[in-house]
N, C-alpha and C. Protein backbone atom coordinates (compact mmCIF):
# COMPACT_ATOMS: atom_id res chain seq x y z
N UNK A 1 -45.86 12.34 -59.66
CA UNK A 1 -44.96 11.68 -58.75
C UNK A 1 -45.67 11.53 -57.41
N UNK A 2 -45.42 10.63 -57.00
CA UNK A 2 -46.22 9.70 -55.24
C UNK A 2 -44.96 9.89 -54.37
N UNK A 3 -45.78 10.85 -53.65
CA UNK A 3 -44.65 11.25 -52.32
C UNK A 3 -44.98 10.71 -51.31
N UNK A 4 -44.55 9.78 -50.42
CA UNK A 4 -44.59 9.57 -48.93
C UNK A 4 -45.04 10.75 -47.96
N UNK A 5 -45.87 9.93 -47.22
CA UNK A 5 -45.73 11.32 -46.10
C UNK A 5 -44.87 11.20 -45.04
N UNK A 6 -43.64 10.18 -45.22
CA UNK A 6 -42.78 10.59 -44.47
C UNK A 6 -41.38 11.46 -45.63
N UNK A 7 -41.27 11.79 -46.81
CA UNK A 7 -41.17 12.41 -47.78
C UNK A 7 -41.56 13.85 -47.43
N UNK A 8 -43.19 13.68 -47.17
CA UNK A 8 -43.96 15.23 -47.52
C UNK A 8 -43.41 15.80 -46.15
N UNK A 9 -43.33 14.99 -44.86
CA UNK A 9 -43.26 15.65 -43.69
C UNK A 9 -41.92 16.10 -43.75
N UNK A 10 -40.58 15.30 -44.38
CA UNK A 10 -39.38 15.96 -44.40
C UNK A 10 -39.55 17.06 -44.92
N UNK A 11 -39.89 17.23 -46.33
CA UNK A 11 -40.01 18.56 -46.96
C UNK A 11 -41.06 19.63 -46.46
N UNK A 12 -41.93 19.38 -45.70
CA UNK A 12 -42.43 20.20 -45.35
C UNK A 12 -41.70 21.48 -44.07
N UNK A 13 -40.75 20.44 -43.12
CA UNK A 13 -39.86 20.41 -42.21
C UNK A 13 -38.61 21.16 -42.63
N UNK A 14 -38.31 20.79 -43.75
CA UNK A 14 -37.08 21.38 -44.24
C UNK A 14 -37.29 22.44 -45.34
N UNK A 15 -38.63 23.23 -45.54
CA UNK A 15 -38.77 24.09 -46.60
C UNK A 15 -37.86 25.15 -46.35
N UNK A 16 -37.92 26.00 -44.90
CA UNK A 16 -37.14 26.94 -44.61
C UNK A 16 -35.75 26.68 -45.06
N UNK A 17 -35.38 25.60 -44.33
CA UNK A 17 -33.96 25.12 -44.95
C UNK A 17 -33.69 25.77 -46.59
N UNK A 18 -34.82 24.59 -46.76
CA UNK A 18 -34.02 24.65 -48.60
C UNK A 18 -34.47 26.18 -49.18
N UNK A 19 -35.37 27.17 -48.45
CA UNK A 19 -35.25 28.10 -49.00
C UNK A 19 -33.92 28.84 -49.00
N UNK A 20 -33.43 28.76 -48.10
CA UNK A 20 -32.50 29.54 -47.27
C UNK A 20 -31.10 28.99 -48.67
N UNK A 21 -31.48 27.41 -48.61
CA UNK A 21 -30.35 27.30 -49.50
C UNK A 21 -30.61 27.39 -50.88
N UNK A 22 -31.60 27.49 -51.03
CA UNK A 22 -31.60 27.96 -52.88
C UNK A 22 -31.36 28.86 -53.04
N UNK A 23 -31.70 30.34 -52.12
CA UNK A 23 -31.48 32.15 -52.32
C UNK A 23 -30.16 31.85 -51.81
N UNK A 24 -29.51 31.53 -51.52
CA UNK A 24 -27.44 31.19 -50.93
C UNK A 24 -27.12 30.42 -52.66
N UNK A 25 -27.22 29.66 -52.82
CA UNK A 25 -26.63 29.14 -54.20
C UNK A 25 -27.13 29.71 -55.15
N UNK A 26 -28.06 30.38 -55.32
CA UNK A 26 -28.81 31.10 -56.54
C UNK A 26 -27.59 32.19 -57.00
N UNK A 27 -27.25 32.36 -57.88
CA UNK A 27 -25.58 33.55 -59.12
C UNK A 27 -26.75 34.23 -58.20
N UNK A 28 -25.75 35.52 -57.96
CA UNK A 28 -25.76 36.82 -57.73
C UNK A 28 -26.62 37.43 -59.20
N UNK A 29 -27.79 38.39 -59.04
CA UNK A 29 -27.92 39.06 -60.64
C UNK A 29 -26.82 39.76 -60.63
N UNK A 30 -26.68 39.86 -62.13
CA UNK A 30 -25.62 40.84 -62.69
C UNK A 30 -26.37 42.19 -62.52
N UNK A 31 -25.49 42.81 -62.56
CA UNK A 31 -25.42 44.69 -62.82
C UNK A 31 -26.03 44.83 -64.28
N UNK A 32 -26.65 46.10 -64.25
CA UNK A 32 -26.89 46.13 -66.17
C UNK A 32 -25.67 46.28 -67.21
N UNK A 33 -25.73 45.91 -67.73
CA UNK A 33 -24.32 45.99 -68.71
C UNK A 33 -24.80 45.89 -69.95
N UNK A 34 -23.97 46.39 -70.96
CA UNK A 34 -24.47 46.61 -72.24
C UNK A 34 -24.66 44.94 -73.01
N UNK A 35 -25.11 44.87 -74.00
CA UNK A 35 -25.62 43.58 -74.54
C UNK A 35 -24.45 43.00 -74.97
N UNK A 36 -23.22 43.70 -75.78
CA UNK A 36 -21.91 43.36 -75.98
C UNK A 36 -21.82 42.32 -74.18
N UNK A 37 -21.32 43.35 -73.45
CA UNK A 37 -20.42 42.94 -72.37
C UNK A 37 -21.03 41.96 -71.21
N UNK A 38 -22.37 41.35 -71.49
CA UNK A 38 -22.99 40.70 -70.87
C UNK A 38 -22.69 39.21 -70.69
N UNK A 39 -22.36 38.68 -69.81
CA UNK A 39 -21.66 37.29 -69.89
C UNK A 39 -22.84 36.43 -69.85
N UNK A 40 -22.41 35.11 -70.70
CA UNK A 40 -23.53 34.06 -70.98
C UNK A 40 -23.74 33.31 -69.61
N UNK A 41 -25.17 33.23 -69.49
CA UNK A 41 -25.60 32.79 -68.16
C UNK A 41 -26.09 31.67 -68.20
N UNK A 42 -25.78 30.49 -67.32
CA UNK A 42 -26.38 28.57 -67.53
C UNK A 42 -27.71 29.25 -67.61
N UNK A 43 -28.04 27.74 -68.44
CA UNK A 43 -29.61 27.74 -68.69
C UNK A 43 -30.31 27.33 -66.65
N UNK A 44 -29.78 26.98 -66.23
CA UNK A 44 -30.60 26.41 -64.73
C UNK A 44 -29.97 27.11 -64.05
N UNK A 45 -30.65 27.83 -62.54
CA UNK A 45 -29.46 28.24 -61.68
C UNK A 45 -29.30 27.60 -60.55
N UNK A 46 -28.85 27.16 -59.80
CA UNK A 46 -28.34 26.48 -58.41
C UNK A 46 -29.54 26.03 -58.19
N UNK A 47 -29.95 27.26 -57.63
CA UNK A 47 -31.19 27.00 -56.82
C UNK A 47 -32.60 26.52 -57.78
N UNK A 48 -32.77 26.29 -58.79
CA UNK A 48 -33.86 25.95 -59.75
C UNK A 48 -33.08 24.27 -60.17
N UNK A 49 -31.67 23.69 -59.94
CA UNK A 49 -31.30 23.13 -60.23
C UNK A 49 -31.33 22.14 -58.99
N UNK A 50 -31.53 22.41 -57.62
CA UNK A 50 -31.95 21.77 -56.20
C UNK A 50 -33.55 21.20 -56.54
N UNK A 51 -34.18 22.19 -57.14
CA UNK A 51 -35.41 22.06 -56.97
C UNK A 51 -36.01 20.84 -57.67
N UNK A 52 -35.21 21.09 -58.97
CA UNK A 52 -35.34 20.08 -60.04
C UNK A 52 -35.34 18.71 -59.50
N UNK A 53 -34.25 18.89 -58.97
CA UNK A 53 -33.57 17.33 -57.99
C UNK A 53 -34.61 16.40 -57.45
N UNK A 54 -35.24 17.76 -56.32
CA UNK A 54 -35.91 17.35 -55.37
C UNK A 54 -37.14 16.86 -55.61
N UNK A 55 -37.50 17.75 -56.74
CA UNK A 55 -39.05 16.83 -57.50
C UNK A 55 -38.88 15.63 -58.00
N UNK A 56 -37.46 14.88 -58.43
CA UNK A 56 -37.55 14.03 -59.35
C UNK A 56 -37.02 12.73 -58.12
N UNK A 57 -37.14 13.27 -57.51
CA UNK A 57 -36.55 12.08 -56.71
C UNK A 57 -37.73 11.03 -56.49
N UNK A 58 -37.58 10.19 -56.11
CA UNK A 58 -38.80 8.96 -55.99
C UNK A 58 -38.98 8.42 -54.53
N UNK A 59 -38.03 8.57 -53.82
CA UNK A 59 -37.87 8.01 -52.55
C UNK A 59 -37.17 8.97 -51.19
N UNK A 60 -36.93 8.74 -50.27
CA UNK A 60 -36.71 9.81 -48.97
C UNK A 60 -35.50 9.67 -48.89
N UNK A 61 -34.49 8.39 -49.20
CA UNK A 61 -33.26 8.33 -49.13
C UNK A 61 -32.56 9.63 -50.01
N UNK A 62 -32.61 9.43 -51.52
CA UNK A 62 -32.33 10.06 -52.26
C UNK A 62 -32.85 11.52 -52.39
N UNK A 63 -33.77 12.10 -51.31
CA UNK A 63 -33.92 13.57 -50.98
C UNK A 63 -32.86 13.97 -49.57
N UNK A 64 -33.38 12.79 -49.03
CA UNK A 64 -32.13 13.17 -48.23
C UNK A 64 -30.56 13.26 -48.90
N UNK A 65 -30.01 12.31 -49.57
CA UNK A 65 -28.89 12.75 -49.97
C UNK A 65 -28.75 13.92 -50.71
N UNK A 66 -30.14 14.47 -51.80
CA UNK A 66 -29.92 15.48 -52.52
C UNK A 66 -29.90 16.77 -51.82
N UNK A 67 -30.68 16.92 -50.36
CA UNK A 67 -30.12 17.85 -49.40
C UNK A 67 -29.11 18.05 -48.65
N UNK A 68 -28.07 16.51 -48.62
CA UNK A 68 -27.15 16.83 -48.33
C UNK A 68 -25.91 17.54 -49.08
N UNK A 69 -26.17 17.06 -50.33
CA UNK A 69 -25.43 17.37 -51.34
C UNK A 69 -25.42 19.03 -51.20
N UNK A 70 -26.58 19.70 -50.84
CA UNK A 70 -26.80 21.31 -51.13
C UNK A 70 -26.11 21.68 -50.32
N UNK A 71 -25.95 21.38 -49.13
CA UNK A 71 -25.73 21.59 -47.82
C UNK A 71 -24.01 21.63 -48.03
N UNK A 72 -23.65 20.68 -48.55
CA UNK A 72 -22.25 20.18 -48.55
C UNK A 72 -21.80 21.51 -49.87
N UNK A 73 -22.89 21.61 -50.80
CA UNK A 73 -21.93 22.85 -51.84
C UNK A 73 -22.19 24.31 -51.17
N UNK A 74 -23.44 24.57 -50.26
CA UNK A 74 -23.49 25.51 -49.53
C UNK A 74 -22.23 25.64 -48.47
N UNK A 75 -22.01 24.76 -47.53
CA UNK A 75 -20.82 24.74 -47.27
C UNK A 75 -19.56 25.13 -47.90
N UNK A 76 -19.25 24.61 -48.82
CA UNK A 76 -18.25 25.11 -49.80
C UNK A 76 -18.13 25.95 -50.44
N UNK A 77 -19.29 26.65 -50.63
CA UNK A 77 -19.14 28.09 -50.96
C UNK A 77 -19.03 28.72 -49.98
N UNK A 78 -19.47 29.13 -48.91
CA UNK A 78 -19.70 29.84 -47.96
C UNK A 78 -18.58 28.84 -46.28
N UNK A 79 -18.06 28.37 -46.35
CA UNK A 79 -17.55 28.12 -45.62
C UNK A 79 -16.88 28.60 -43.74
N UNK A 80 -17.28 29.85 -43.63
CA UNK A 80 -17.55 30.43 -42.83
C UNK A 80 -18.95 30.95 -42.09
N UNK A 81 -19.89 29.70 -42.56
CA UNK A 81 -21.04 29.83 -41.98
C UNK A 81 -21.04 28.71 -40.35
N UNK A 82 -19.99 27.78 -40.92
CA UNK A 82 -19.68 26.46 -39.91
C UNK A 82 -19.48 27.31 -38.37
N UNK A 83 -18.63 29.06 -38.96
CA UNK A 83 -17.86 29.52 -37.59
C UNK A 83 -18.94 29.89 -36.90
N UNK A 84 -20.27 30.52 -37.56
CA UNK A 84 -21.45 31.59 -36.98
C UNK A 84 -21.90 30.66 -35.96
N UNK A 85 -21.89 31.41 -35.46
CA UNK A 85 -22.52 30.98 -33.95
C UNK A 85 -23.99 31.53 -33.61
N UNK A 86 -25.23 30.63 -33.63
CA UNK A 86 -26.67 30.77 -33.76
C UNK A 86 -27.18 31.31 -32.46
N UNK A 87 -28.41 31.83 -32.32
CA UNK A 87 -28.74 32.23 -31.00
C UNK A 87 -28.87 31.28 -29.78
N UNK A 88 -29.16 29.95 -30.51
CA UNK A 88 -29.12 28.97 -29.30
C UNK A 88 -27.55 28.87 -28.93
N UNK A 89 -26.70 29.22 -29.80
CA UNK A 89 -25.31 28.50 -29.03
C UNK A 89 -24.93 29.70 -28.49
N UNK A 90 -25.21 31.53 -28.51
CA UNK A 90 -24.49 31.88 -28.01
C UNK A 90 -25.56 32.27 -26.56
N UNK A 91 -26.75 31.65 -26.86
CA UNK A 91 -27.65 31.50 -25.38
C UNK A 91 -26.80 30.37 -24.21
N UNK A 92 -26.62 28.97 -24.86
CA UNK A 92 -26.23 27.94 -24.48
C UNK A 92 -24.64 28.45 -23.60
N UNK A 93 -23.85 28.97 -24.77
CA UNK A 93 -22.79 29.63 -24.19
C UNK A 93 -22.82 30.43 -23.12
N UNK A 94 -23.65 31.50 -23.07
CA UNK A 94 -23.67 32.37 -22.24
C UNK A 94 -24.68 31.80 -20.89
N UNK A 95 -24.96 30.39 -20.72
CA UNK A 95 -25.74 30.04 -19.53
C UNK A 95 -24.58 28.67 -19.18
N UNK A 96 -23.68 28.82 -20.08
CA UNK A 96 -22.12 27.48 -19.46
C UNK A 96 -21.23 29.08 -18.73
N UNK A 97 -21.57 30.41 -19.52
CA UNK A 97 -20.72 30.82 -19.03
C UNK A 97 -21.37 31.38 -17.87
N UNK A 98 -22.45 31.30 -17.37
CA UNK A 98 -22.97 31.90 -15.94
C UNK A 98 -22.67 30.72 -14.76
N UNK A 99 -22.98 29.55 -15.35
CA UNK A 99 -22.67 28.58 -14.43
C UNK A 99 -21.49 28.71 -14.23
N UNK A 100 -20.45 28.80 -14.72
CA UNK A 100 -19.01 28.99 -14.78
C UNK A 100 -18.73 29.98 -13.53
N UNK A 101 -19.08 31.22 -13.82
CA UNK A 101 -18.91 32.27 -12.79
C UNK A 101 -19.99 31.67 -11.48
N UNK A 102 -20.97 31.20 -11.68
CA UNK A 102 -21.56 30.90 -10.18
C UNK A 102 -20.68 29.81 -9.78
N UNK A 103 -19.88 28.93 -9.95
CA UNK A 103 -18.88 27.86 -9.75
C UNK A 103 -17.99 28.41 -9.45
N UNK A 104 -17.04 29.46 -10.04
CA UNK A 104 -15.92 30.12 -9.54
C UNK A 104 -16.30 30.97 -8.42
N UNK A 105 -17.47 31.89 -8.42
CA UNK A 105 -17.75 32.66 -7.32
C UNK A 105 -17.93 31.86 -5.81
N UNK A 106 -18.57 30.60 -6.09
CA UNK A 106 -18.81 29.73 -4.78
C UNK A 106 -17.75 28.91 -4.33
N UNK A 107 -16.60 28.64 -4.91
CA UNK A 107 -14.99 28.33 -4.95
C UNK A 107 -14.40 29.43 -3.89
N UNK A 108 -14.53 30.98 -5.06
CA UNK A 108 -13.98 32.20 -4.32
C UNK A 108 -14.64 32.11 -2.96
N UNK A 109 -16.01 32.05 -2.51
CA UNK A 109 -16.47 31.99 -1.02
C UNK A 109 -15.92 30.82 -0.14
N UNK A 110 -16.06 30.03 -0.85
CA UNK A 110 -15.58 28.84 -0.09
C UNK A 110 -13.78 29.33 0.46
N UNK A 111 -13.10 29.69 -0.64
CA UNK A 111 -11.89 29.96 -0.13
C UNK A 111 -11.49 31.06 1.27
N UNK A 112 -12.21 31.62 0.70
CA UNK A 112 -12.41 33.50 1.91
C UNK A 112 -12.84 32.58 2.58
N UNK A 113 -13.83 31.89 3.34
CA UNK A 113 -14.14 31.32 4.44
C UNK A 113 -13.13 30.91 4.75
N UNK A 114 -12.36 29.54 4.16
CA UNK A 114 -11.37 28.91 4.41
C UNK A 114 -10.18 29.47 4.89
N UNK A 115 -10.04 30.53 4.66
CA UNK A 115 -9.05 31.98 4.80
C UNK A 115 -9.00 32.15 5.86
N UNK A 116 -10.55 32.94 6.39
CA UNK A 116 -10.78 33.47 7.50
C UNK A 116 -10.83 32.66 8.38
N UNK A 117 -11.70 31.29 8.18
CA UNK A 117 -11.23 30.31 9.49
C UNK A 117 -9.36 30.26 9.65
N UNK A 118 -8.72 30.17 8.79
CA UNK A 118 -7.16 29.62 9.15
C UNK A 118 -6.69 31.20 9.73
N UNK A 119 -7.38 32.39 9.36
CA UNK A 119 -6.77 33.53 10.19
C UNK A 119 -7.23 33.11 11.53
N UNK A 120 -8.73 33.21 11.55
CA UNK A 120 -9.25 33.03 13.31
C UNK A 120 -7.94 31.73 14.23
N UNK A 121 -8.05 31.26 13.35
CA UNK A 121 -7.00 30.14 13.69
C UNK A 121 -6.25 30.54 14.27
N UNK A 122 -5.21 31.35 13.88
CA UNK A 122 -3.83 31.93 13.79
C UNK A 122 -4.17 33.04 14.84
N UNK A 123 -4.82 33.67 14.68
CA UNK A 123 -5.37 34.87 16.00
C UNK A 123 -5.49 34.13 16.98
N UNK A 124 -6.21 32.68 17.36
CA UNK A 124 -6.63 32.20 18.86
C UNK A 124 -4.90 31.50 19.33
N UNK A 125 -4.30 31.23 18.49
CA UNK A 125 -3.16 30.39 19.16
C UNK A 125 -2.30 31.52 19.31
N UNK A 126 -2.38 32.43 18.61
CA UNK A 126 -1.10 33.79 18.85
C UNK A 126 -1.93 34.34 19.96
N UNK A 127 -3.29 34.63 20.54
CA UNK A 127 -3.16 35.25 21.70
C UNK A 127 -3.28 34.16 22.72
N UNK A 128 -3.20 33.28 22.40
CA UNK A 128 -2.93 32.08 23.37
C UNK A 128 -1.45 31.96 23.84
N UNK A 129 -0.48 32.41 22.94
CA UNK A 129 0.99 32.26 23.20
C UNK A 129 1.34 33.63 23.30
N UNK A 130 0.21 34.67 23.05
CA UNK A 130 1.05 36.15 23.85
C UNK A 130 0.77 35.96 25.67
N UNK A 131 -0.70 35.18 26.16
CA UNK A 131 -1.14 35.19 27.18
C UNK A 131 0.22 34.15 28.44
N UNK A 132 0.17 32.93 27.42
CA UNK A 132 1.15 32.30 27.94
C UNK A 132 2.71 32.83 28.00
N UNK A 133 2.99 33.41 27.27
CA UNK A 133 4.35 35.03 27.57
C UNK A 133 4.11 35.40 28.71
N UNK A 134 2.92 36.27 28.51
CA UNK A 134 2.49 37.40 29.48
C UNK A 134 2.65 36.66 30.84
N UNK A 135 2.15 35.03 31.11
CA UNK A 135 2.19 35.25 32.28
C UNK A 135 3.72 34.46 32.98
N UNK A 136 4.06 33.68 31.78
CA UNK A 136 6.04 33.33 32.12
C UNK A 136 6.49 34.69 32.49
N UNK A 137 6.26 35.94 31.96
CA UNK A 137 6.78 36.99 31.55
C UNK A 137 6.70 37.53 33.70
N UNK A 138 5.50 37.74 34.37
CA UNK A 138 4.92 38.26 35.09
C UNK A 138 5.54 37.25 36.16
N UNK A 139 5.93 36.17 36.38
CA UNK A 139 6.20 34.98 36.80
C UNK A 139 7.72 35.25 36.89
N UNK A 140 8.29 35.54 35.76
CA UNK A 140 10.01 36.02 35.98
C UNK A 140 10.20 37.28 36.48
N UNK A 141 9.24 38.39 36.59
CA UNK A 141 9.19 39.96 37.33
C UNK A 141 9.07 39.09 38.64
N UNK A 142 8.16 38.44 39.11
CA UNK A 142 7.94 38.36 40.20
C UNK A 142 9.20 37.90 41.30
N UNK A 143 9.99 36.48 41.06
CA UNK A 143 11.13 36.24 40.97
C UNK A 143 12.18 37.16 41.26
N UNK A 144 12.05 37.95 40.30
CA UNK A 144 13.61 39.03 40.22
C UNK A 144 13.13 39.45 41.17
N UNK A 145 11.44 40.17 41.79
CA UNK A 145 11.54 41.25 42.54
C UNK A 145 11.79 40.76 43.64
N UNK A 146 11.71 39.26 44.15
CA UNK A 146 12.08 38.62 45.29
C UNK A 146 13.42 38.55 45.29
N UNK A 147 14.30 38.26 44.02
CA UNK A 147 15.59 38.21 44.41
C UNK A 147 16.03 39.35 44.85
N UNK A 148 15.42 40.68 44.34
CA UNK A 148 16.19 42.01 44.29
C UNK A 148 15.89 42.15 45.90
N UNK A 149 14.71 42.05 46.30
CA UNK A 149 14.82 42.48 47.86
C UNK A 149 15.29 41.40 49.05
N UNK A 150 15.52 40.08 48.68
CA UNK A 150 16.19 39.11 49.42
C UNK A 150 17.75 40.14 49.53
N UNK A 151 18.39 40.31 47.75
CA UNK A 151 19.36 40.90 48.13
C UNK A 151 19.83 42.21 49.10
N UNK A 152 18.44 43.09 48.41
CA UNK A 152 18.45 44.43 49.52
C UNK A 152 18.37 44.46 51.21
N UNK A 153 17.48 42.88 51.30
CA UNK A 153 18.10 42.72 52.65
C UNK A 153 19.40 42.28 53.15
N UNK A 154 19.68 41.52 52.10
CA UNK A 154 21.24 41.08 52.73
C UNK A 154 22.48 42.32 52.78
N UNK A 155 21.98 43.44 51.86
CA UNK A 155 23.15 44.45 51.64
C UNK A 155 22.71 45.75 52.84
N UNK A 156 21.19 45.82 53.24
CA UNK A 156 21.07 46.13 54.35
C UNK A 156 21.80 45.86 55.82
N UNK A 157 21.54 43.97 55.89
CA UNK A 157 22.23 43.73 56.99
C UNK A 157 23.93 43.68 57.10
N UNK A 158 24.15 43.57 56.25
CA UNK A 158 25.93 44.10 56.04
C UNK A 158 26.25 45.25 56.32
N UNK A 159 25.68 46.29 55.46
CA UNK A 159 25.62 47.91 55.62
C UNK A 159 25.33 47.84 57.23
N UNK A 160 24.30 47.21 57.54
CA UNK A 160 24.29 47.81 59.73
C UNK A 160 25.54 46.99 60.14
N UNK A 161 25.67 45.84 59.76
CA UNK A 161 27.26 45.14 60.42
C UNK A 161 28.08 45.88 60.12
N UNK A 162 28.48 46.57 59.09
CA UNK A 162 29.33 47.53 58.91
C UNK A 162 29.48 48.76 59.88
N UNK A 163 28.09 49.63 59.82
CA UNK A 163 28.01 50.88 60.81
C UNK A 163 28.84 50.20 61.65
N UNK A 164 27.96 49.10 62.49
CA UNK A 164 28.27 48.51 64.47
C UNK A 164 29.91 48.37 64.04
N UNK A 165 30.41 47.75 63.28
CA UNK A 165 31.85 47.95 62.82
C UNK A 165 32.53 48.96 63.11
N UNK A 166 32.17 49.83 62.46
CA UNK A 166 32.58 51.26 62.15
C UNK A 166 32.95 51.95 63.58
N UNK A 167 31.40 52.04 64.30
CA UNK A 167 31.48 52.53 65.29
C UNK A 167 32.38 51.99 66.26
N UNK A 168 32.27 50.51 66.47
CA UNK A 168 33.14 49.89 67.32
C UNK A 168 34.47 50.01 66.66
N UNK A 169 35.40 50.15 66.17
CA UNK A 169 36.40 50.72 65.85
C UNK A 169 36.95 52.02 65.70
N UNK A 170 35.55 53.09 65.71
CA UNK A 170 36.01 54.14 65.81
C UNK A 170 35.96 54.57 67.76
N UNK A 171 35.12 53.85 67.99
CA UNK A 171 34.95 54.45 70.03
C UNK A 171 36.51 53.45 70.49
N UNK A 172 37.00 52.47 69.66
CA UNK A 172 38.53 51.81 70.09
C UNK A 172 39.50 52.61 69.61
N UNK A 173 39.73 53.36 68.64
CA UNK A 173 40.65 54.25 68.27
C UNK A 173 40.43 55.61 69.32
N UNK A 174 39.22 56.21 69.29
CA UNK A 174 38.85 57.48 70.64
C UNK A 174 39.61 56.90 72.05
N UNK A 175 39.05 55.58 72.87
CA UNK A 175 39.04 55.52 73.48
C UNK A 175 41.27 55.52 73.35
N UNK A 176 41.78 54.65 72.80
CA UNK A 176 43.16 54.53 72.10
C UNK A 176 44.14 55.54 71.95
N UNK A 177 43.10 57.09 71.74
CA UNK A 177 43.48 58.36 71.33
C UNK A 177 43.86 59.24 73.16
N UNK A 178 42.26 58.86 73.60
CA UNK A 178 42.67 59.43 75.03
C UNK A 178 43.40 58.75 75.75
N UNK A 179 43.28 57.67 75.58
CA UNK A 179 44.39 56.89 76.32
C UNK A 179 45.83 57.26 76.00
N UNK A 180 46.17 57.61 74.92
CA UNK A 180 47.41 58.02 74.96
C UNK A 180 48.03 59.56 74.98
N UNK A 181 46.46 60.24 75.27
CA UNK A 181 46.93 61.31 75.29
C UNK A 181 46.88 61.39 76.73
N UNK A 182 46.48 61.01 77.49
CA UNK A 182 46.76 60.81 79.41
C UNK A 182 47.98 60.53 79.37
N UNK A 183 48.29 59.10 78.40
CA UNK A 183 49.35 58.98 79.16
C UNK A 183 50.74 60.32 78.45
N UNK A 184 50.85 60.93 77.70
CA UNK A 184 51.30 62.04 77.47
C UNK A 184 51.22 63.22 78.16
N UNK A 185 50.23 63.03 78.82
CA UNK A 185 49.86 64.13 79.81
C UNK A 185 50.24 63.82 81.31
N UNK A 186 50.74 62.79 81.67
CA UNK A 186 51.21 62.07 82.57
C UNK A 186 52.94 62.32 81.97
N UNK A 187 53.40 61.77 81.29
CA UNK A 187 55.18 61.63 80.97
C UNK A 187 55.16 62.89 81.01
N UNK A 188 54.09 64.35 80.05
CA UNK A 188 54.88 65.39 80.43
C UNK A 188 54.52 66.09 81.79
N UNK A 189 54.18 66.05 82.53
CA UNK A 189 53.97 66.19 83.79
C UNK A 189 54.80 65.77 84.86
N UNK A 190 55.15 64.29 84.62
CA UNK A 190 56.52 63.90 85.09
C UNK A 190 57.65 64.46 84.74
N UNK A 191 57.70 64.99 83.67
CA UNK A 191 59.14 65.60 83.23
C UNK A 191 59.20 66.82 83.80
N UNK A 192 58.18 67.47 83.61
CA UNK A 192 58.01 69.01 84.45
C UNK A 192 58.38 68.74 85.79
N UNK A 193 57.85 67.16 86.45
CA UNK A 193 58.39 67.57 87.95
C UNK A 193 60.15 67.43 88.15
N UNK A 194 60.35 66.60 87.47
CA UNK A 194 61.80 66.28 87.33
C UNK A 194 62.58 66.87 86.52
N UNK A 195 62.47 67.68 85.63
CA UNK A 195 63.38 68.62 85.69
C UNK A 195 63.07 70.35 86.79
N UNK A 196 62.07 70.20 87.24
CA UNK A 196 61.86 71.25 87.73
C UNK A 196 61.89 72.72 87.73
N UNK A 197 61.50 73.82 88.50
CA UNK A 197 62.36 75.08 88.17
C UNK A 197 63.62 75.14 88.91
């Protein structure tokens, strides 16, 4: 048989392959068992039955399909080979999943910045509006303390109008007092002369 060498280069390319799949489809050997209890075994086995294929083929199409064919009953027997995950995919995986975390981690920074600027934020206008308090605040003390001593003067100068009050009503009642005690001291003096001893 005249093989292509684009034929020889597939098969040369895919030997591992088809080894892999002839020892996978090849019967399990049996256990020893007595000659009675020994079950009749095909004359070809899987894998001697690929091989067969593959020699008789004439052209690259029809090796290719006859490897797909293996592939497709390897599949079907083994059907949980589709789930295994190879070293490139769980490399591949595990460098989507680093990018992943360097993407979320530079998100997370970006946010904390974003954070901390809107705190600084919030800190410059709150001591901006405690300062502006502080000095309405210092601005209305000042005020009261003018009203309080405008008033203390006015309750001062009342309190002395009051004393000069005071006094001048009390030296008019004294003076009011001796005055009528003269003149008492006068009527009884007169009476003493006029009734006499």
């Amino acid at each position: 048989m005249h093989e292509t060498p684009a034929a020889a280069a597939m098969i040369a390319c895919s030997r591992p392959v088809l080894l892999a799949i002839l020892l996978t489809l090849a019967p399990p050997r049996p256990q020893r068992r007595s000659p009675k209890s020994l079950p009749e075994q095909p004359l070809m086995s899987a894998a001697f039955d690929l091989y067969t294929k593959l020699k008789h083929t004439s052209s690259d199409e029809e090796r290719a399909e006859v490897i797909a064919q293996a592939f497709d009953a390897l599949e079907a027997r083994f059907p949980q080979l589709n789930d295994l995950a190879t070293q490139g995919h769980v490399r591949e995986a595990e460098l989507r999943l680093q990018k992943e975390i360097k993407e979320v981690e530079a998100r997370l920074k970006k946010d904390i910045k974003d954070v901390e600027l809107q705190i600084m934020e919030v800190e410059a206008r709150l001591q901006k509006d405690i300062k502006e308090l502080e000095a309405r605040l210092q601005k209305d003390i000042k005020a009261l303390e003018l009203q309080i001593k405008e008033v203390d003067a006015r309750l001062q100068e009342r309190i002395s109008q009051l004393e000069v009050s005071l006094h001048q009503a009390l030296a008019a009642q004294t003076r009011w007092l001796i005055g009528g005690l003269a003149i008492l001291g006068v009527v009884l003096k007169l009476a003493d002369v006029l009734i006499g001893p």
